[in-house]
C-alpha atoms as a PDB file:
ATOM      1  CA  UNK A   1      61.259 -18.301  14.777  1.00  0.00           C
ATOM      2  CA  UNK A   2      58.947 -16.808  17.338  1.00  0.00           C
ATOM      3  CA  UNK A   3      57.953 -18.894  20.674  1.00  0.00           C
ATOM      4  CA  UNK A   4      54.451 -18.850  20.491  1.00  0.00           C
ATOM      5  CA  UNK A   5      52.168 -17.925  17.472  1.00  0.00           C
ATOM      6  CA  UNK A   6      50.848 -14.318  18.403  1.00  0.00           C
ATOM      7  CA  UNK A   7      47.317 -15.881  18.897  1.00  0.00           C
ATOM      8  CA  UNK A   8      48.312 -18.289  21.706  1.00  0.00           C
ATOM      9  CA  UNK A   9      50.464 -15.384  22.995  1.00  0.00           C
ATOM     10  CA  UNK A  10      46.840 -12.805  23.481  1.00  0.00           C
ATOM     11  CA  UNK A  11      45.463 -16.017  25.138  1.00  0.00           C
ATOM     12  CA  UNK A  12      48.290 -16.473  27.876  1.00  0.00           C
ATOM     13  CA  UNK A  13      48.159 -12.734  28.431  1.00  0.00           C
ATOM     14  CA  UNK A  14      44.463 -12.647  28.612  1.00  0.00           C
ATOM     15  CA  UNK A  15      44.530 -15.385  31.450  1.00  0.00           C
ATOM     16  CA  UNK A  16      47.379 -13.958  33.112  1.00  0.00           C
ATOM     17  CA  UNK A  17      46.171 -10.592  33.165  1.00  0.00           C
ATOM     18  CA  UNK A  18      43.104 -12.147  35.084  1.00  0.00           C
ATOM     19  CA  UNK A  19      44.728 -13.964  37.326  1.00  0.00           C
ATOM     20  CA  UNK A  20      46.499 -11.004  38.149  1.00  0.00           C
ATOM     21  CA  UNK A  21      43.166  -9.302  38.400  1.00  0.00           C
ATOM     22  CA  UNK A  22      41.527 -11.725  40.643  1.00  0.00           C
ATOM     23  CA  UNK A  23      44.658 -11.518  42.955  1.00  0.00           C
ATOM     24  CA  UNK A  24      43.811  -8.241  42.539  1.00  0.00           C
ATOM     25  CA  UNK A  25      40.548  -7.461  44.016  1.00  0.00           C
ATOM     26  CA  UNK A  26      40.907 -10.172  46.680  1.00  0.00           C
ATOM     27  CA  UNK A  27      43.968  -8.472  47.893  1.00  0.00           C
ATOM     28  CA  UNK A  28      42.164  -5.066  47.902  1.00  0.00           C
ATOM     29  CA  UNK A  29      39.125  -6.311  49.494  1.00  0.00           C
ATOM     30  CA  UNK A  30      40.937  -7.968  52.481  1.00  0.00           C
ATOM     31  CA  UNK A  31      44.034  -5.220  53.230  1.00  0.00           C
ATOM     32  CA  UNK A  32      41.125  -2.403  52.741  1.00  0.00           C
ATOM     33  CA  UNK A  33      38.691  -4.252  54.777  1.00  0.00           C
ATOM     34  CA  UNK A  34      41.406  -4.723  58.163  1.00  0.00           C
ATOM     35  CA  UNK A  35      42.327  -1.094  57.244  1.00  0.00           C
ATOM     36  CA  UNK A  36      38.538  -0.132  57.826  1.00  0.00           C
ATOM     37  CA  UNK A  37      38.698  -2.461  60.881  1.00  0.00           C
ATOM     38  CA  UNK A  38      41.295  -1.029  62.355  1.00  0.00           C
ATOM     39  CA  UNK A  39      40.149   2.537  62.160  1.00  0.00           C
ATOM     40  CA  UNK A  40      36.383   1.313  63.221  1.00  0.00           C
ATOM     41  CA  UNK A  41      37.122  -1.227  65.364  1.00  0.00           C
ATOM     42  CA  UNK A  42      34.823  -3.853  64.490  1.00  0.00           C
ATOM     43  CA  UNK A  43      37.448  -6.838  64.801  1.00  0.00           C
ATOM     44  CA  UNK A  44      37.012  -9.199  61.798  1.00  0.00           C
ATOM     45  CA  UNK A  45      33.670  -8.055  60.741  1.00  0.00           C
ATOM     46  CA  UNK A  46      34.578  -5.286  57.710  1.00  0.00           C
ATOM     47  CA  UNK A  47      37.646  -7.686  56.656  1.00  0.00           C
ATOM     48  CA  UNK A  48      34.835 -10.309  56.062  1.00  0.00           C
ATOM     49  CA  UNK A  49      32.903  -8.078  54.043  1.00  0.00           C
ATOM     50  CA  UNK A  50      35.838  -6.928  52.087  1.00  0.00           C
ATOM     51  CA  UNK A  51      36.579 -10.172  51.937  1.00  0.00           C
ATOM     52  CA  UNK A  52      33.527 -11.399  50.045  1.00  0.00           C
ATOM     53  CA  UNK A  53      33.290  -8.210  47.909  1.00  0.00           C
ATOM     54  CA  UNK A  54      37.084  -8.659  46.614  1.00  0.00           C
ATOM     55  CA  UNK A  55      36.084 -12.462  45.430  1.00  0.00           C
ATOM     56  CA  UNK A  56      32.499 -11.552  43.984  1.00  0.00           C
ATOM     57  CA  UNK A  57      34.596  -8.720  42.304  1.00  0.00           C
ATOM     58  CA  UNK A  58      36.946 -10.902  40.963  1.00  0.00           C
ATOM     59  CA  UNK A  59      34.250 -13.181  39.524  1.00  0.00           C
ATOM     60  CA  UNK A  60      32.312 -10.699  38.205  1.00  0.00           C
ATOM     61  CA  UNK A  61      35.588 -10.124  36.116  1.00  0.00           C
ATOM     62  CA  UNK A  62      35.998 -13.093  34.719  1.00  0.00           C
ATOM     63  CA  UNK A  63      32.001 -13.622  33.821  1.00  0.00           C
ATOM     64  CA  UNK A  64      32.646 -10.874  31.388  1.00  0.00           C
ATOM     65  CA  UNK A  65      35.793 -11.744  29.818  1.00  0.00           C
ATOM     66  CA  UNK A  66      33.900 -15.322  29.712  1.00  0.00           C
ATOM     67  CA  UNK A  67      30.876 -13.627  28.178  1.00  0.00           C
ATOM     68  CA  UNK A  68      32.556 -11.417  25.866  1.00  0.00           C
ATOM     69  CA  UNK A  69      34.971 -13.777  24.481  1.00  0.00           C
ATOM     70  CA  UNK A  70      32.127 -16.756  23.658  1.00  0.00           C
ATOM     71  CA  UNK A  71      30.401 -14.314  21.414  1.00  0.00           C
ATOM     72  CA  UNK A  72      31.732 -15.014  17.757  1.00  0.00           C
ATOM     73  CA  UNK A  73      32.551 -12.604  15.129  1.00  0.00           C
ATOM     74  CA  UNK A  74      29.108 -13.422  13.603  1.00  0.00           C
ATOM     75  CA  UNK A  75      27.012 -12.506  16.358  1.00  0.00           C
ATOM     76  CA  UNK A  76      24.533  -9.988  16.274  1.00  0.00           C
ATOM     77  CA  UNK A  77      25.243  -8.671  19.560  1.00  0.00           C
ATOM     78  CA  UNK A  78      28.899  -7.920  19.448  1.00  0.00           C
ATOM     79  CA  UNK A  79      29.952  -5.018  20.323  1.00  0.00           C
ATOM     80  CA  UNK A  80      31.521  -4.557  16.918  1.00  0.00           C
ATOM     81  CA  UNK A  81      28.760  -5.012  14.863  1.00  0.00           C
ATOM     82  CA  UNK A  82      25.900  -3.579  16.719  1.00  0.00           C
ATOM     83  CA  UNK A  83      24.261  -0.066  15.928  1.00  0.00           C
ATOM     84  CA  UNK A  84      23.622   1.655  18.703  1.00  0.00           C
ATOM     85  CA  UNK A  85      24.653   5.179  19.164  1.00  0.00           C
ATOM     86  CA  UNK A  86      27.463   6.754  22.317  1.00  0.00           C
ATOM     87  CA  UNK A  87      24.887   6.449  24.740  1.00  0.00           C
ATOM     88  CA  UNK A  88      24.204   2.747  23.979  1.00  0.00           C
ATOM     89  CA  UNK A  89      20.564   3.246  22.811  1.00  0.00           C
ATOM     90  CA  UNK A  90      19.830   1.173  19.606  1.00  0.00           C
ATOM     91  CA  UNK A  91      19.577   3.184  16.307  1.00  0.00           C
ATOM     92  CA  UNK A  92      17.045   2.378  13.679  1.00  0.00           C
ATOM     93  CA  UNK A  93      17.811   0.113  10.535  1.00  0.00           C
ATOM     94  CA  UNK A  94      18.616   2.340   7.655  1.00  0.00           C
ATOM     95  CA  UNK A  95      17.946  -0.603   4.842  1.00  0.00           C
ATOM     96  CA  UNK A  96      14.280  -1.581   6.550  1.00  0.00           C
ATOM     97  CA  UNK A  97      11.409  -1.816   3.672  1.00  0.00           C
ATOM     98  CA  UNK A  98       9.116  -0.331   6.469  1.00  0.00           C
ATOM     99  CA  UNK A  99       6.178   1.690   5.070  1.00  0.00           C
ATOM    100  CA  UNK A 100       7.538   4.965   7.766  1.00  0.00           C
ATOM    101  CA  UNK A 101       8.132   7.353   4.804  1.00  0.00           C
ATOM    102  CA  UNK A 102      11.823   9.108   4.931  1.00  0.00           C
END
């Protein structure tokens, strides 16, 4: 008998993965911006910056897990369902009754 139902289990390793990820880029953004401080020296100025960059990275992250996970399977503009070609320009509707002749 399993632990957790495998739905539950994607949801705990969704939020741990970003949690993880917002660990992530703060960590980055801080060590990277005392490394850049360091070599430069501007004192706490770049590890600031980094700073702010590693936590608007972070939530930038988790907008679009928020965004892309609200959108249900019925939704016309999932991913999944949309026609659009590789370079992400729509394609036209093969089953219009538009008067265009084929």
């Amino acid at each position: 008998m399993p632990f957790l139902d495998p739905k539950s289990a994607k949801a705990f390793g969704r939020v741990g993965g970003l949690g993880l990820e917002l660990a992530a880029f703060f960590l980055i953004g801080v060590k990277g911006g005392e490394w850049l401080d360091r070599r430069f020296g501007t004192a706490p100025v770049l590890q600031r910056v980094g700073l702010f960059f590693g936590i608007f990275a972070g939530f930038y992250s988790l907008w679009k897990l928020t965004r892309v996970s609200s959108r249900g399977p019925s939704d016309p503009t999932s991913p999944s369902e949309s026609s659009s070609d590789a370079t992400g320009k729509d394609l036209p509707n093969d089953d219009s009754d538009s008067d265009v002749p084929r």
